[in-house]
PDB file of N, CA and C in Angstrom:
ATOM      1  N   UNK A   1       0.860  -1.186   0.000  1.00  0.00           N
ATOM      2  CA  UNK A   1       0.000   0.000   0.000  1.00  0.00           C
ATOM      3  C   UNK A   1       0.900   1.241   0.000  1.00  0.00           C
ATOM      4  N   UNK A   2       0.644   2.104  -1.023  1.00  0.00           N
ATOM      5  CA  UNK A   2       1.481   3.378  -1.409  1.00  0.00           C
ATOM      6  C   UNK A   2       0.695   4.181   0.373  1.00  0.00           C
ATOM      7  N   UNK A   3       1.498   4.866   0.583  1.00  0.00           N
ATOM      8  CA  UNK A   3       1.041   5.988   1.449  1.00  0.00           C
ATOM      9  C   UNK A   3       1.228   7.467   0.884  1.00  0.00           C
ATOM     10  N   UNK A   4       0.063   8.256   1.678  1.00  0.00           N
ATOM     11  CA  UNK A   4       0.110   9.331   1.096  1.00  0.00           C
ATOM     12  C   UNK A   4       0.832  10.158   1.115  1.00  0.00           C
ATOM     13  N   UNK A   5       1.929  10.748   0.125  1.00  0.00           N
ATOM     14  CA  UNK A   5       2.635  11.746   0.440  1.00  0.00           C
ATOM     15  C   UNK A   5       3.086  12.990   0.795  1.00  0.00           C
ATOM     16  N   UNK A   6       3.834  13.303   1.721  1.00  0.00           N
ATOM     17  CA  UNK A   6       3.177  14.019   3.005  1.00  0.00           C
ATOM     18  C   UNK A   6       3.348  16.000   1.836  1.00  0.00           C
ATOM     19  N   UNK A   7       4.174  15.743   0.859  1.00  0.00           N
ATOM     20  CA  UNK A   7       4.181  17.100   0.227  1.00  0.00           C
ATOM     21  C   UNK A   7       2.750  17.293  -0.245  1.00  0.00           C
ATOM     22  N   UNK A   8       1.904  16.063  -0.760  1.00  0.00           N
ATOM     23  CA  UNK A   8       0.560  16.796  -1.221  1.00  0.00           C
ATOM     24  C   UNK A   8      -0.151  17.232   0.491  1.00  0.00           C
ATOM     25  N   UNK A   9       0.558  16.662   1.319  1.00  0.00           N
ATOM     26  CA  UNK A   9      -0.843  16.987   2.409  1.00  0.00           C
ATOM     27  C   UNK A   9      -0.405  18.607   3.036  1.00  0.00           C
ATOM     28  N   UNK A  10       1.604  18.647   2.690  1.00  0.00           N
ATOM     29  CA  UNK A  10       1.319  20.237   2.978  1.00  0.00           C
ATOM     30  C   UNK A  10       1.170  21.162   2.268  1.00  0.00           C
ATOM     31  N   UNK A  11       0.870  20.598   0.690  1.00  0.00           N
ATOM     32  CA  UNK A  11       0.153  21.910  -0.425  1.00  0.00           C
ATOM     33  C   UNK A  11      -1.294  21.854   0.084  1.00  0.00           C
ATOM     34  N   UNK A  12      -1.956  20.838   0.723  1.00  0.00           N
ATOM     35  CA  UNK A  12      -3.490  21.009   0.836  1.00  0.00           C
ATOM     36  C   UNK A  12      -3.807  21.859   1.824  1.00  0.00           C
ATOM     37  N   UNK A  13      -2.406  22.100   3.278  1.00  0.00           N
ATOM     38  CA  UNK A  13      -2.641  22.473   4.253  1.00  0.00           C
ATOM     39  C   UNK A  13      -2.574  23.927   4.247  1.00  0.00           C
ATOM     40  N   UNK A  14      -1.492  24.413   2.845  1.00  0.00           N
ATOM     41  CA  UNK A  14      -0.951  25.390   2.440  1.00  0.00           C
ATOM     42  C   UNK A  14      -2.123  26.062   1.457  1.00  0.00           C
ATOM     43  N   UNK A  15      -3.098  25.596   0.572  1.00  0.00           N
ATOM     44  CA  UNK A  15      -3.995  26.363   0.368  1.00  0.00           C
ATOM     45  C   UNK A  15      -5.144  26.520   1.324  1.00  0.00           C
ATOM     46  N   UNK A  16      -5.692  25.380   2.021  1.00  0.00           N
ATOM     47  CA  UNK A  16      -6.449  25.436   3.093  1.00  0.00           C
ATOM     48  C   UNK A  16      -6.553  26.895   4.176  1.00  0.00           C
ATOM     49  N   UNK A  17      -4.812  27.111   3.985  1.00  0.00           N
ATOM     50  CA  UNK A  17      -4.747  27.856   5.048  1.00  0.00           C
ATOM     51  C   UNK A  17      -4.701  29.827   4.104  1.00  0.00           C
ATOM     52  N   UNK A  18      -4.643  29.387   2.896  1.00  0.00           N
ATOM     53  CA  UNK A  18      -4.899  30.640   1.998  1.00  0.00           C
ATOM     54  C   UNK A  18      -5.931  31.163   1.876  1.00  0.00           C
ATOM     55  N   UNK A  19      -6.962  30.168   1.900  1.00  0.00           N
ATOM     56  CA  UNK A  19      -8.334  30.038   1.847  1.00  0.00           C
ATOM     57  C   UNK A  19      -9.141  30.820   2.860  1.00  0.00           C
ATOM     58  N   UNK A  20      -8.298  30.252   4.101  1.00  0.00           N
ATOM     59  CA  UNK A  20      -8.973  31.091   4.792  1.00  0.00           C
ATOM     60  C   UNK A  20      -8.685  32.545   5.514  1.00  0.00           C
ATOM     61  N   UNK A  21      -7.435  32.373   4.859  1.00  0.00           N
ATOM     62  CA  UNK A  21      -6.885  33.827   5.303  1.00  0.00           C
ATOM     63  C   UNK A  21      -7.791  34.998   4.242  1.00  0.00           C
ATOM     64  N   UNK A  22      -8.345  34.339   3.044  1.00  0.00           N
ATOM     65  CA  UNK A  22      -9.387  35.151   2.360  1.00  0.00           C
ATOM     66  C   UNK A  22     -10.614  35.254   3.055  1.00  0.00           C
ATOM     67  N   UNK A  23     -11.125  34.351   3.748  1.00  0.00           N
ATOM     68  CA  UNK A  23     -12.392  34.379   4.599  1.00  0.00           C
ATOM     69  C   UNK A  23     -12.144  35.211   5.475  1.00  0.00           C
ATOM     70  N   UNK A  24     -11.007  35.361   6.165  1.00  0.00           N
ATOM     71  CA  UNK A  24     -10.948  36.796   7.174  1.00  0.00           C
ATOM     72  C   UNK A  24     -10.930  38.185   6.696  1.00  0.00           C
ATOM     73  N   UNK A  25     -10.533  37.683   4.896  1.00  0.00           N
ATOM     74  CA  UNK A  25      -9.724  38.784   4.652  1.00  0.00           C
ATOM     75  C   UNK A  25     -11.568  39.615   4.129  1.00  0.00           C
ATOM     76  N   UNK A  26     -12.020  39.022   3.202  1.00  0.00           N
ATOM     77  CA  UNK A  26     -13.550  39.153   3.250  1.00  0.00           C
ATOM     78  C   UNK A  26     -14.324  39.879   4.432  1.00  0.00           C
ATOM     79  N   UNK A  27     -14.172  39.026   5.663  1.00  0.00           N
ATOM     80  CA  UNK A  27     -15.443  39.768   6.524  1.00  0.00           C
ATOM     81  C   UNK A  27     -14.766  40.909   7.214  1.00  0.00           C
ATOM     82  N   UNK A  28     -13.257  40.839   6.909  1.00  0.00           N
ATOM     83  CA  UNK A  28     -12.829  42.355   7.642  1.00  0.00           C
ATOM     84  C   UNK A  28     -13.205  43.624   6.354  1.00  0.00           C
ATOM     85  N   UNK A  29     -13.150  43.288   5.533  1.00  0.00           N
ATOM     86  CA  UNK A  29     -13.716  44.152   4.333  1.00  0.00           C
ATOM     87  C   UNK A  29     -15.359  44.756   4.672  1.00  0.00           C
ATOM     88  N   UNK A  30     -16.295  43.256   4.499  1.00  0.00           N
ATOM     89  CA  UNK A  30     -17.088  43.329   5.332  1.00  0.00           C
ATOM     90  C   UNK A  30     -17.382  44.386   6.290  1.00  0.00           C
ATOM     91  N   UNK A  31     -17.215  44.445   7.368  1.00  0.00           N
ATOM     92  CA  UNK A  31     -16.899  44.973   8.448  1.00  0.00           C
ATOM     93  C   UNK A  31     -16.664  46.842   8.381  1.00  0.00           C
ATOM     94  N   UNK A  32     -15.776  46.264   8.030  1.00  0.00           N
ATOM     95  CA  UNK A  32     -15.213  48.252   7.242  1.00  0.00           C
ATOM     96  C   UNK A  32     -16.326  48.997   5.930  1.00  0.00           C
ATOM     97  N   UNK A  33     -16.727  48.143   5.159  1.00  0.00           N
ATOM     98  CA  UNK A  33     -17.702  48.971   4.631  1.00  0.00           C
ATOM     99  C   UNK A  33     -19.169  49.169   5.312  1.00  0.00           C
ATOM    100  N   UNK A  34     -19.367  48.900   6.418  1.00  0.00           N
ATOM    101  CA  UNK A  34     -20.395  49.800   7.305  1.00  0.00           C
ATOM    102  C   UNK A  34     -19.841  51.221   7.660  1.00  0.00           C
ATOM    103  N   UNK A  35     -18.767  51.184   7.558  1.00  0.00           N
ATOM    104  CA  UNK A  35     -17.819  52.392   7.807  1.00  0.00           C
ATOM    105  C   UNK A  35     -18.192  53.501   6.794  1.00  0.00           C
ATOM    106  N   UNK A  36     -18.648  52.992   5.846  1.00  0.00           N
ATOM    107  CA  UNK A  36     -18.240  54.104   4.590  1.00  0.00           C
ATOM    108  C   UNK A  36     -19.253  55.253   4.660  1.00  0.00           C
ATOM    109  N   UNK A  37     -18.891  56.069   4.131  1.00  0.00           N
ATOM    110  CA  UNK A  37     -20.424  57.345   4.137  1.00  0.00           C
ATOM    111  C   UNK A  37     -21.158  57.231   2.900  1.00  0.00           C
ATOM    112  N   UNK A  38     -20.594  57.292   1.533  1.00  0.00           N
ATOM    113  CA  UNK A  38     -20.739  56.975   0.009  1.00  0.00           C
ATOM    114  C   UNK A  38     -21.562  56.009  -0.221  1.00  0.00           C
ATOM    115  N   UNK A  39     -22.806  55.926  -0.162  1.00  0.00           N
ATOM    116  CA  UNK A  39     -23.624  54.357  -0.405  1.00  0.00           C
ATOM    117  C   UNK A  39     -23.138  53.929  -1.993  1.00  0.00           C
ATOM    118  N   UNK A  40     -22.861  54.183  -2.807  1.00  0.00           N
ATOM    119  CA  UNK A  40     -22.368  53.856  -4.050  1.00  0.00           C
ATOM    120  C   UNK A  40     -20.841  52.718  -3.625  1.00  0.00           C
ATOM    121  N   UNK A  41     -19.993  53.572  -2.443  1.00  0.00           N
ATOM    122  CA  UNK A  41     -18.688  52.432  -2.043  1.00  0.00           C
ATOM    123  C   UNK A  41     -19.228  51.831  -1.169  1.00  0.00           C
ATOM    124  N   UNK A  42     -20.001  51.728  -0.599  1.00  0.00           N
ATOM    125  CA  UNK A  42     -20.667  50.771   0.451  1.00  0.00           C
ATOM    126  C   UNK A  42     -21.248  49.588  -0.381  1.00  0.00           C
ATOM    127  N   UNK A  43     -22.012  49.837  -1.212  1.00  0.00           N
ATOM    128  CA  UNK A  43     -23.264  49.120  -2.138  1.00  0.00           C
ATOM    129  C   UNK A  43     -21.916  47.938  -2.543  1.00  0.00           C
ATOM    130  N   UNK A  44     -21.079  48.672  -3.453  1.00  0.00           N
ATOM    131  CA  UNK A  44     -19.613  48.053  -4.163  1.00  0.00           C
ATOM    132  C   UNK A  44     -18.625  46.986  -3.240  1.00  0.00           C
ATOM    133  N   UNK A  45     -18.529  47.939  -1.922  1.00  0.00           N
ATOM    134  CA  UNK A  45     -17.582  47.089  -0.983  1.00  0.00           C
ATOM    135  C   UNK A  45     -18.520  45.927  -0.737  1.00  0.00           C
ATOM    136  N   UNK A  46     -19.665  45.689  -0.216  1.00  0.00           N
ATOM    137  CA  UNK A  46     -20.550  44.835   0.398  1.00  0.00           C
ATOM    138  C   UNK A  46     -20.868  43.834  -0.307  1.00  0.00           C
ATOM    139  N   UNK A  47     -20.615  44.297  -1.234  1.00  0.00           N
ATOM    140  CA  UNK A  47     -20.936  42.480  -2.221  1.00  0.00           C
ATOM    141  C   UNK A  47     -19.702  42.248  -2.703  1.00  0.00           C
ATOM    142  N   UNK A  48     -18.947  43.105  -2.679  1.00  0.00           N
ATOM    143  CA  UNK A  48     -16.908  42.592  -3.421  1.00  0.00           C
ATOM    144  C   UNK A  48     -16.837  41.995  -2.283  1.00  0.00           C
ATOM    145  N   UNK A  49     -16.973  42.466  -0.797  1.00  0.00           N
ATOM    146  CA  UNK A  49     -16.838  41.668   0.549  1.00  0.00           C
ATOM    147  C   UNK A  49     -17.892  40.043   0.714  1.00  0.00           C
ATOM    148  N   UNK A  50     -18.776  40.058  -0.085  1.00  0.00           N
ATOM    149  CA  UNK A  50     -19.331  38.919   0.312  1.00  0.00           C
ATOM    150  C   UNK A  50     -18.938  38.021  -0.994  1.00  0.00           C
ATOM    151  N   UNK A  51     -18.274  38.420  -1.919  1.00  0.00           N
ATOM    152  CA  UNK A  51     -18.239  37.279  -2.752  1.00  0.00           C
ATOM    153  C   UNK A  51     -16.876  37.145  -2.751  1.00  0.00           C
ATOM    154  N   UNK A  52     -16.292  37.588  -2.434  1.00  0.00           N
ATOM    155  CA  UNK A  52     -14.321  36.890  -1.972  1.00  0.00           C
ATOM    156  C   UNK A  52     -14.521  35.803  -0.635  1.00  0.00           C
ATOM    157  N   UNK A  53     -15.679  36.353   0.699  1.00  0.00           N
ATOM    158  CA  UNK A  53     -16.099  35.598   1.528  1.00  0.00           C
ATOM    159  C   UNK A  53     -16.845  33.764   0.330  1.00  0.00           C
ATOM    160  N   UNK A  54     -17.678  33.766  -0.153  1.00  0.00           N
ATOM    161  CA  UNK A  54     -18.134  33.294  -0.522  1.00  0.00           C
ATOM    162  C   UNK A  54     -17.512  32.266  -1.291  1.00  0.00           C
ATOM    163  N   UNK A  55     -16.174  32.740  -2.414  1.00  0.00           N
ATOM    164  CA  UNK A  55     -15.255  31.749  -2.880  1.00  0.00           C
ATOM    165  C   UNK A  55     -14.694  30.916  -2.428  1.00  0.00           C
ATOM    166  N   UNK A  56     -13.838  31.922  -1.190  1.00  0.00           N
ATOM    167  CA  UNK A  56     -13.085  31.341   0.079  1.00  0.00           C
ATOM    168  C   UNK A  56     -13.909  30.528   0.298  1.00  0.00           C
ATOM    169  N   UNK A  57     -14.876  30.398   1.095  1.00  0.00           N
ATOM    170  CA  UNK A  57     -15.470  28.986   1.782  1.00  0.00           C
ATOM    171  C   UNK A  57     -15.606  28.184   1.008  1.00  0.00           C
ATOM    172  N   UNK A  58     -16.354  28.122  -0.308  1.00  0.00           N
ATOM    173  CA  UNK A  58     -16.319  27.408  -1.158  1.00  0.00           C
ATOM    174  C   UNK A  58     -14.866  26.550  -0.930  1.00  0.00           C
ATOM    175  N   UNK A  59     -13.761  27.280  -1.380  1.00  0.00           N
ATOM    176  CA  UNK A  59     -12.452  26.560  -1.381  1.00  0.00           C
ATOM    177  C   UNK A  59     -12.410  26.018  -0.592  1.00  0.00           C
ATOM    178  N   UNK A  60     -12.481  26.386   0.880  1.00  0.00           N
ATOM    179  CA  UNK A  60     -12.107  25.826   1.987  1.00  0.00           C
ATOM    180  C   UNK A  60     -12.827  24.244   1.992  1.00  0.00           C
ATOM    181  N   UNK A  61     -13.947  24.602   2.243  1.00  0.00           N
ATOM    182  CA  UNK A  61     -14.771  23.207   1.903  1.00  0.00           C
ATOM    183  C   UNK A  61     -14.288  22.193   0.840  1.00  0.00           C
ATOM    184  N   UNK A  62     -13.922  22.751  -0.408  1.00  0.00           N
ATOM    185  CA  UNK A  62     -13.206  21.681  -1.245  1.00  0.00           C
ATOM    186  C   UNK A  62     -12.168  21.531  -1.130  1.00  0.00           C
ATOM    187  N   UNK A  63     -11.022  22.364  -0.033  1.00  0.00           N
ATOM    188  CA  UNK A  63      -9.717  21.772   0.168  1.00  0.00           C
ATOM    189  C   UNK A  63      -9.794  20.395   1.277  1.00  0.00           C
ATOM    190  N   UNK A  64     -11.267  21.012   2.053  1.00  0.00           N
ATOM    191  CA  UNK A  64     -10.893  19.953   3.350  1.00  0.00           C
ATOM    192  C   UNK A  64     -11.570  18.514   3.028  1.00  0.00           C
ATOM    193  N   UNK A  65     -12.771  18.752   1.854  1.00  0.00           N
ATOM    194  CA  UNK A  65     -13.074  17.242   1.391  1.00  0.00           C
ATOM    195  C   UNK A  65     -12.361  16.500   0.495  1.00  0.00           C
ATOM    196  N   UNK A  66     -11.519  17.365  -0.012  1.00  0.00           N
ATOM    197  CA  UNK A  66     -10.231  16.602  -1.035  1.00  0.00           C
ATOM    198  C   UNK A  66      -9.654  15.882   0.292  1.00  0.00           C
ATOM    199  N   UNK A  67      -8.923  17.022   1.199  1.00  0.00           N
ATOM    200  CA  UNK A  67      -8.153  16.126   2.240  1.00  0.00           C
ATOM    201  C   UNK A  67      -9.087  14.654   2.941  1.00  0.00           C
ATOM    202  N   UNK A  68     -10.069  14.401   3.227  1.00  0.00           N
ATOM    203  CA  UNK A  68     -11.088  13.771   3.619  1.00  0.00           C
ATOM    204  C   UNK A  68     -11.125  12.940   3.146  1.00  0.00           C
ATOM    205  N   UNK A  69     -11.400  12.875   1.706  1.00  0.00           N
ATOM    206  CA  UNK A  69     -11.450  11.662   0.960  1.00  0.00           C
ATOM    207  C   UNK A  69     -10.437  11.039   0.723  1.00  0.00           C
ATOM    208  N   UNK A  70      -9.157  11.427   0.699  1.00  0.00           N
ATOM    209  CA  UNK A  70      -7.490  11.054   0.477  1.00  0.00           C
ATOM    210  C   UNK A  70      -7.673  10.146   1.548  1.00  0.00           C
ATOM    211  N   UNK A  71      -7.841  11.034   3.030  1.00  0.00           N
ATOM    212  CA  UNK A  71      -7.627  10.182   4.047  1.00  0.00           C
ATOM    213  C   UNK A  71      -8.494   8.855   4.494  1.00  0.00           C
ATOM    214  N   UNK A  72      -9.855   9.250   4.000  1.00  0.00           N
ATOM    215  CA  UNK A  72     -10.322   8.364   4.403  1.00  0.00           C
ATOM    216  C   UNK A  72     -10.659   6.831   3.443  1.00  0.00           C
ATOM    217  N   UNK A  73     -10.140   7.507   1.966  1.00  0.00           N
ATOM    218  CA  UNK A  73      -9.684   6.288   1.195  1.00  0.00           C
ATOM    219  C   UNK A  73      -8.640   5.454   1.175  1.00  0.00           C
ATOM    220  N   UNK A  74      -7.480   6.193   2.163  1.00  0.00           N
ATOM    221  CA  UNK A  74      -6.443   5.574   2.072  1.00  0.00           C
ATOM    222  C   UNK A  74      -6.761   4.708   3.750  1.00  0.00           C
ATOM    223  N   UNK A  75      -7.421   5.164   4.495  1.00  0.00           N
ATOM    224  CA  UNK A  75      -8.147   4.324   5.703  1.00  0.00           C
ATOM    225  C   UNK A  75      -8.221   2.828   5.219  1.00  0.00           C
ATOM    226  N   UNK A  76      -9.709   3.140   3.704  1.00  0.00           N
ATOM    227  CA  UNK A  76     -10.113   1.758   3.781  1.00  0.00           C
ATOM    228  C   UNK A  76      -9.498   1.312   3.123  1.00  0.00           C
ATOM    229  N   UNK A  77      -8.485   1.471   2.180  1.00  0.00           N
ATOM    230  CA  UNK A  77      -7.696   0.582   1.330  1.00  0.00           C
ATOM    231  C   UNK A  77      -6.678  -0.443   2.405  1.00  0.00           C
ATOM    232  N   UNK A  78      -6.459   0.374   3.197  1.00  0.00           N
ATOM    233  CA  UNK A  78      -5.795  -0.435   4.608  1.00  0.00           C
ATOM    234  C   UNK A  78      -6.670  -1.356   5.145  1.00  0.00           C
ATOM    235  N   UNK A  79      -7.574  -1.240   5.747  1.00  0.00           N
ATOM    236  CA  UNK A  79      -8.637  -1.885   6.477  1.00  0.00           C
ATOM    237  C   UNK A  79      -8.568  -3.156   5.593  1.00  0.00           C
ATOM    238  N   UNK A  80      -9.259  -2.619   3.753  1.00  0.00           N
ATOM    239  CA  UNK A  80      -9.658  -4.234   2.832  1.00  0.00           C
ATOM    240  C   UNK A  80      -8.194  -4.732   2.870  1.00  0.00           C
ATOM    241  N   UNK A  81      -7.097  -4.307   3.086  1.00  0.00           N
ATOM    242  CA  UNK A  81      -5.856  -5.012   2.559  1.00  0.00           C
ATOM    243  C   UNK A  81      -5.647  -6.255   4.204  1.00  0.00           C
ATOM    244  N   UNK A  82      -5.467  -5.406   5.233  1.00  0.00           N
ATOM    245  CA  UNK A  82      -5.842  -6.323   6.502  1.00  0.00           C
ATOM    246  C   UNK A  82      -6.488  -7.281   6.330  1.00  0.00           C
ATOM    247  N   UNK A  83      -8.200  -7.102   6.168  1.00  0.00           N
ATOM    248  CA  UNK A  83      -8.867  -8.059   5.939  1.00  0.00           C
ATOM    249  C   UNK A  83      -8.467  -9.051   4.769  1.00  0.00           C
ATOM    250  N   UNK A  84      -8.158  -8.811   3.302  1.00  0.00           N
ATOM    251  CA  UNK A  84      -7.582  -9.842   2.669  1.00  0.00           C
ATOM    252  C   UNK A  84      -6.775 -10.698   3.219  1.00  0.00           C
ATOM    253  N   UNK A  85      -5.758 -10.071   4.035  1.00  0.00           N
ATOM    254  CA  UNK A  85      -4.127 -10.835   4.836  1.00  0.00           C
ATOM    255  C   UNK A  85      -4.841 -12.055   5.433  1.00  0.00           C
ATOM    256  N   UNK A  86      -5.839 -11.353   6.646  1.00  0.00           N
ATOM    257  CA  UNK A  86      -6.427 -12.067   7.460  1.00  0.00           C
ATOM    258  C   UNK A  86      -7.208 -13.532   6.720  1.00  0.00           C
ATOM    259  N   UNK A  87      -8.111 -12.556   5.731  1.00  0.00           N
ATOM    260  CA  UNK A  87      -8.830 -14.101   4.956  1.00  0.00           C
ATOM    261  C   UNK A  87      -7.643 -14.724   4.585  1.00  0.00           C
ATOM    262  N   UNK A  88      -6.660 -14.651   4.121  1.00  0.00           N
ATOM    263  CA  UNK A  88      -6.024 -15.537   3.203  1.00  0.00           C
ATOM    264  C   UNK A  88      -4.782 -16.571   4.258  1.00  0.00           C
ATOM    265  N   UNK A  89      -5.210 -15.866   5.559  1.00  0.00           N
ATOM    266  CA  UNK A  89      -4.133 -16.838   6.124  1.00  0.00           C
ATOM    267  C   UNK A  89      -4.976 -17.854   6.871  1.00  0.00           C
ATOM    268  N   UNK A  90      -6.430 -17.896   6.469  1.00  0.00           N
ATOM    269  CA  UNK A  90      -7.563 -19.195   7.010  1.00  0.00           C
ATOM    270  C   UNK A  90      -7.152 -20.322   6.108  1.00  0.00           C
TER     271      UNK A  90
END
């Protein structure tokens, strides 16, 4: 059984963690355009702020079910390989 190699798990950990540095980076945007006086840069900031929020999670969610499924396929490929060992030494 190949194991997973640990450079893809720290590019996954490494966008994961990009990802969400956009999700902060979003609701602090967020945040600051209640600030504004200009409803025209408010109107502009408030949805540029919710749809960088909005990608980000997106990503995030598909970085952490990529990681998820890696891991938890490489779980059962272990588990059926055990169990084969086991059947085959009856």
């Amino acid at each position: 059984m190949v194991r997973p190699n640990p450079l893809w798990w720290f590019g996954q950990i490494l966008l994961i963690a990009a990802a969400c540095f956009f999700v902060f980076f979003g609701i602090s945007l967020l945040v600051a355009a209640y600030q504004l006086k200009d409803p025209f840069s408010f109107i502009m900031t408030f949805f540029a702020a919710n749809l960088i929020i909005l990608i980000s999670a997106v990503m995030v969610v598909g970085f952490v079910m990529r990681a998820y499924r890696r891991l938890k396929g490489y779980r059962t490929r272990t588990a059926q390989d055990v169990d084969k060992k086991n059947n085959g030494a009856n």
